[in-house]
Protein backbone atom coordinates (compact mmCIF):
# COMPACT_ATOMS: atom_id res chain seq x y z
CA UNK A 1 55.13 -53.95 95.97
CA UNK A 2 53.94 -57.53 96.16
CA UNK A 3 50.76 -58.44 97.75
CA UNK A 4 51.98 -60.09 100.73
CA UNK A 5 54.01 -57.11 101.55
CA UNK A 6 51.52 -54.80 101.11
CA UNK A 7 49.08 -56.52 103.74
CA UNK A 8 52.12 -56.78 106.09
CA UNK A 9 52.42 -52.66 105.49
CA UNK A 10 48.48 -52.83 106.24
CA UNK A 11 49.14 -54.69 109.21
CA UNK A 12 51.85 -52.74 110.75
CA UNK A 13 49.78 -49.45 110.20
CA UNK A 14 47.58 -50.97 112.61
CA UNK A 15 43.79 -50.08 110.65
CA UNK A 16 41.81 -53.02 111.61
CA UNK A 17 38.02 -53.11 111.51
CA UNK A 18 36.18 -53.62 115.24
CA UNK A 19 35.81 -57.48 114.07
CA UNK A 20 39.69 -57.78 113.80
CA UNK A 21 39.55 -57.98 110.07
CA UNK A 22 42.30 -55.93 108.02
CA UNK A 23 41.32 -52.89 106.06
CA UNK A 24 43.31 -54.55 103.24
CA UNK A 25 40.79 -57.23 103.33
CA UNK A 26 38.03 -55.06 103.59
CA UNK A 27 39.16 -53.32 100.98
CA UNK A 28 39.55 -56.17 98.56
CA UNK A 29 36.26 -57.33 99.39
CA UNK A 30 34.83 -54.04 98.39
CA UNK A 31 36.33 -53.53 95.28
CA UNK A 32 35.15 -56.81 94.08
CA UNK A 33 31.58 -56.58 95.18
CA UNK A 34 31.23 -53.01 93.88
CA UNK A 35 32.60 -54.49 91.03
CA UNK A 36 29.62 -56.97 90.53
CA UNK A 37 27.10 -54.10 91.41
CA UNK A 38 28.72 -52.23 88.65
CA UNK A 39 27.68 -54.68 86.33
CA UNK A 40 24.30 -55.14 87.47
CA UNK A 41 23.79 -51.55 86.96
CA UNK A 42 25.12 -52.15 83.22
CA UNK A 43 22.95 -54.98 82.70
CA UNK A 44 19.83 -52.99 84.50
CA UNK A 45 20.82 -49.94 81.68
CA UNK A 46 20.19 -51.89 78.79
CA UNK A 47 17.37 -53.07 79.74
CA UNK A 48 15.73 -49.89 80.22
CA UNK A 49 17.49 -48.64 77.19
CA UNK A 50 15.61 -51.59 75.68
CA UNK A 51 12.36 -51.44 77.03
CA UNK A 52 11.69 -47.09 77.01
CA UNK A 53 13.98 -46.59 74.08
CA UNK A 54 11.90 -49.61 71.84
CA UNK A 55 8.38 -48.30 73.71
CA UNK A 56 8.94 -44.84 72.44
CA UNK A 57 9.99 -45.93 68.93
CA UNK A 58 7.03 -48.53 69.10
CA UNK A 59 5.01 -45.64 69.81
CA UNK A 60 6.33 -43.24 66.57
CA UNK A 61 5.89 -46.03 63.99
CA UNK A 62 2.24 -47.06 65.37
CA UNK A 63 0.89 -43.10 65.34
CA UNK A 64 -0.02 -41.35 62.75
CA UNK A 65 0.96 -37.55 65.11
CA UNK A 66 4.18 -36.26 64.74
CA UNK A 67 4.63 -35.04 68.04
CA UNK A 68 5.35 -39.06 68.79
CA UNK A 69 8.15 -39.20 66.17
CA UNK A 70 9.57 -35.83 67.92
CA UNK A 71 9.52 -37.26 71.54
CA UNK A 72 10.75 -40.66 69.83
CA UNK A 73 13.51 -38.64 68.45
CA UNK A 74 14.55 -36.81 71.41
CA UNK A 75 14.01 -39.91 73.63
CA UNK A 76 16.78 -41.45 71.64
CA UNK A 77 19.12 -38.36 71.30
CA UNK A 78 19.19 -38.66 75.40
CA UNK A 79 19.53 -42.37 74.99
CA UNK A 80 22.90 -42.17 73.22
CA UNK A 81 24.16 -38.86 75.65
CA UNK A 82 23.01 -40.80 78.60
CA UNK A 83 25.47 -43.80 77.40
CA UNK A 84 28.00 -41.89 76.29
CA UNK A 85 28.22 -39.84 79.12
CA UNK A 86 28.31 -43.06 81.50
CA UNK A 87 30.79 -45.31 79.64
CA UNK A 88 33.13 -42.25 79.46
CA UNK A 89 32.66 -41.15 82.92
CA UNK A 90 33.34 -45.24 84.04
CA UNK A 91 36.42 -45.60 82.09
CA UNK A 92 39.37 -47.09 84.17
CA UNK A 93 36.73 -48.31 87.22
CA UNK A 94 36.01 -51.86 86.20
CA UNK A 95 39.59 -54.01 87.22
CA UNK A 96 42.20 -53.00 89.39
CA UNK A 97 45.42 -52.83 87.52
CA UNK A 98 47.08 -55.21 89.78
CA UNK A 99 46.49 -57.20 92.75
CA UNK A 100 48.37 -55.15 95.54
CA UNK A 101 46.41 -53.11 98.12
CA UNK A 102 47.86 -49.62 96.43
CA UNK A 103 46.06 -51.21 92.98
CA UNK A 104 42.65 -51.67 94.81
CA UNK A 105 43.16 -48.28 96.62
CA UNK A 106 43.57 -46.69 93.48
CA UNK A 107 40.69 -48.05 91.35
CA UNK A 108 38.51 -47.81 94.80
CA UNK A 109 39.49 -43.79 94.52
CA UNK A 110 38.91 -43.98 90.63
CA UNK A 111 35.34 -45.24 91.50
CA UNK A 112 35.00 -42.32 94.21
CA UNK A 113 35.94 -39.58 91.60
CA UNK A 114 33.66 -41.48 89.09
CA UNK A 115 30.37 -41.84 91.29
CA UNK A 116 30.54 -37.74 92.05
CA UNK A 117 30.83 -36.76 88.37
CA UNK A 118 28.09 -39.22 87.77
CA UNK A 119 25.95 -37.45 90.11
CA UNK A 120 26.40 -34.16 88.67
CA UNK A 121 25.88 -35.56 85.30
CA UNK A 122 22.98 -36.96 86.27
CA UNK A 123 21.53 -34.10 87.66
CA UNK A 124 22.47 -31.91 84.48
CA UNK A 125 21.00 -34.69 82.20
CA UNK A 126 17.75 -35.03 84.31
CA UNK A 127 17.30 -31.14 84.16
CA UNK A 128 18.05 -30.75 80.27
CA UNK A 129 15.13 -33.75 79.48
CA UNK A 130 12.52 -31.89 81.66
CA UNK A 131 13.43 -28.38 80.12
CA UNK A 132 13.11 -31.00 76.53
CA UNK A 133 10.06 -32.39 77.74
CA UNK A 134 8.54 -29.19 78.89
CA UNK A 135 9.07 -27.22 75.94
CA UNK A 136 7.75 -30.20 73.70
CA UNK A 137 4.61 -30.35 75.69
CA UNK A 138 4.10 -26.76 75.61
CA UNK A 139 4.72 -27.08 71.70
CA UNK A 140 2.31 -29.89 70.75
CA UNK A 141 -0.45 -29.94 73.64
CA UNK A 142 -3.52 -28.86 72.95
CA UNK A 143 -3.14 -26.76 75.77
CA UNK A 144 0.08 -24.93 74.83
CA UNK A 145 2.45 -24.04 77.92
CA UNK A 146 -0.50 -24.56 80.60
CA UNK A 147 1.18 -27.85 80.65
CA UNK A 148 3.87 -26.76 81.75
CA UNK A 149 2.37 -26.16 85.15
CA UNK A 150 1.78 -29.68 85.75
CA UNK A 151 -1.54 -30.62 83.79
CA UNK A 152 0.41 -33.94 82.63
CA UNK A 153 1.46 -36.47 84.70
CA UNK A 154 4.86 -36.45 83.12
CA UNK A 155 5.60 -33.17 83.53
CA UNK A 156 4.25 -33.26 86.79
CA UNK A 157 6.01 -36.22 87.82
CA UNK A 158 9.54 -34.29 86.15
CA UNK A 159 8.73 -31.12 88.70
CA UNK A 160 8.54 -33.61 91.80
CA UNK A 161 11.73 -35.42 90.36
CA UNK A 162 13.90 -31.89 90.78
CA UNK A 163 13.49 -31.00 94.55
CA UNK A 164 14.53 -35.14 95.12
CA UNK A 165 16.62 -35.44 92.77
CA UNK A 166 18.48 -32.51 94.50
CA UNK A 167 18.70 -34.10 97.77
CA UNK A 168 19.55 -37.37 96.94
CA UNK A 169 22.85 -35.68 94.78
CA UNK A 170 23.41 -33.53 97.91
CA UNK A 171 23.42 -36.81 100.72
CA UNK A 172 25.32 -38.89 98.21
CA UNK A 173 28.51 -36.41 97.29
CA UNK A 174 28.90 -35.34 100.52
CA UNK A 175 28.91 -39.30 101.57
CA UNK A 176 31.53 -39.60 98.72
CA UNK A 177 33.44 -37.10 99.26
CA UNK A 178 34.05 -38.18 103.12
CA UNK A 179 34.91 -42.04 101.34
CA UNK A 180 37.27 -40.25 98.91
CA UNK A 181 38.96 -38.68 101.63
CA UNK A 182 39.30 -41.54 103.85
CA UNK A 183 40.66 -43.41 100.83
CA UNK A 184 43.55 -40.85 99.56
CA UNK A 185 44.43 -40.84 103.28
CA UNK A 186 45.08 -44.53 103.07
CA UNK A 187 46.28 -44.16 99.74
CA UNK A 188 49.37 -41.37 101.17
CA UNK A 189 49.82 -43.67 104.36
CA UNK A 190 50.83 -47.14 101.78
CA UNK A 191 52.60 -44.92 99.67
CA UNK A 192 54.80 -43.38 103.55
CA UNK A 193 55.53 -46.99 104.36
CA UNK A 194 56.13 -47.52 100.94
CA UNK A 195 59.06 -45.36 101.27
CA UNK A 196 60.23 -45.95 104.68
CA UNK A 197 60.68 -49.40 103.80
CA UNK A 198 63.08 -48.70 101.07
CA UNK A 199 66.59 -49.37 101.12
């Protein structure tokens, strides 16, 4: 389906925004500026990568403790999950595939799908590092697994993290989820006209 035809589809169906503007256009709009966020968020990733991952190892090679070369260690294990994880959940969400409304549909519901297993990934990750960080505490602090109970202001920080952390991944899937929806909706509705209009 060429692109003119699509819009005219888009048109017919009648989904216009209150301003008068096409949900085509809307669309399109969308996908490219989520598109630019998208890479913000992969520039704003290596940086951090940079600046914790090069602080922690920093850190190991300056101290004489081997509790610094541990947490170096496992900083950088989570490191290389963290990216792996990400660049395999983001896989097929950075172009549409063409440059009809059904392409940016599709790569706007790829995005959808992507976002909510980010969320739970995130979660999972963020709950494995404080388990990490709280069983490394309790092994190399002086005072054993009192820390645990907050006597550092990482771990205590970490236990503040969870109950947000929680929230947050609750607001934003069910916000998703209600965008997926809308957009497989639109998605079956092209793909109706789609068929109605052919010979």
């Amino acid at each position: 389906m060429n692109s003119n035809t699509d819009l005219d589809k888009w048109r017919e169906l009648g989904q216009t925004e209150p301003h008068g503007r096409s949900v085509a256009a809307e669309l399109r709009e969308r996908v490219v500026r989520e598109g630019r966020r998208q890479t913000t968020r992969l520039l704003a990733s290596v940086l951090v990568t940079v600046v914790i991952g090069g602080w922690v190892a920093a850190r190991a090679v300056g101290s004489a403790g081997a509790d610094d070369v541990v947490f170096a260690v496992e900083a950088w294990l989570f490191i290389a999950i963290s990216w792996a994880g990400s660049l395999w959940i983001d896989r097929g969400t950075w172009q549409p595939l063409g440059d009809s409304t059904t392409a940016f549909l599709d790569i706007a519901i790829r995005r959808c799908r992507s976002a909510l297993k980010a969320v739970r990934f995130a979660v999972v990750m963020y709950l494995v590092q404080l388990a990490a960080i709280l069983f490394l505490k309790g092994l190399y602090s002086p005072g054993g697994p009192a820390m645990i109970l907050g006597a550092s202001p990482v771990v205590l920080f970490g236990w503040i993290g969870v109950p947000l952390l929680v929230a947050a991944s609750v607001w934003f899937t069910r916000r998703k989820t209600t965008e997926l929806h809308r957009l497989i909706t639109l998605r079956q509705e092209c793909v109706q006209l789609d068929d109605h209009g052919s010979p």
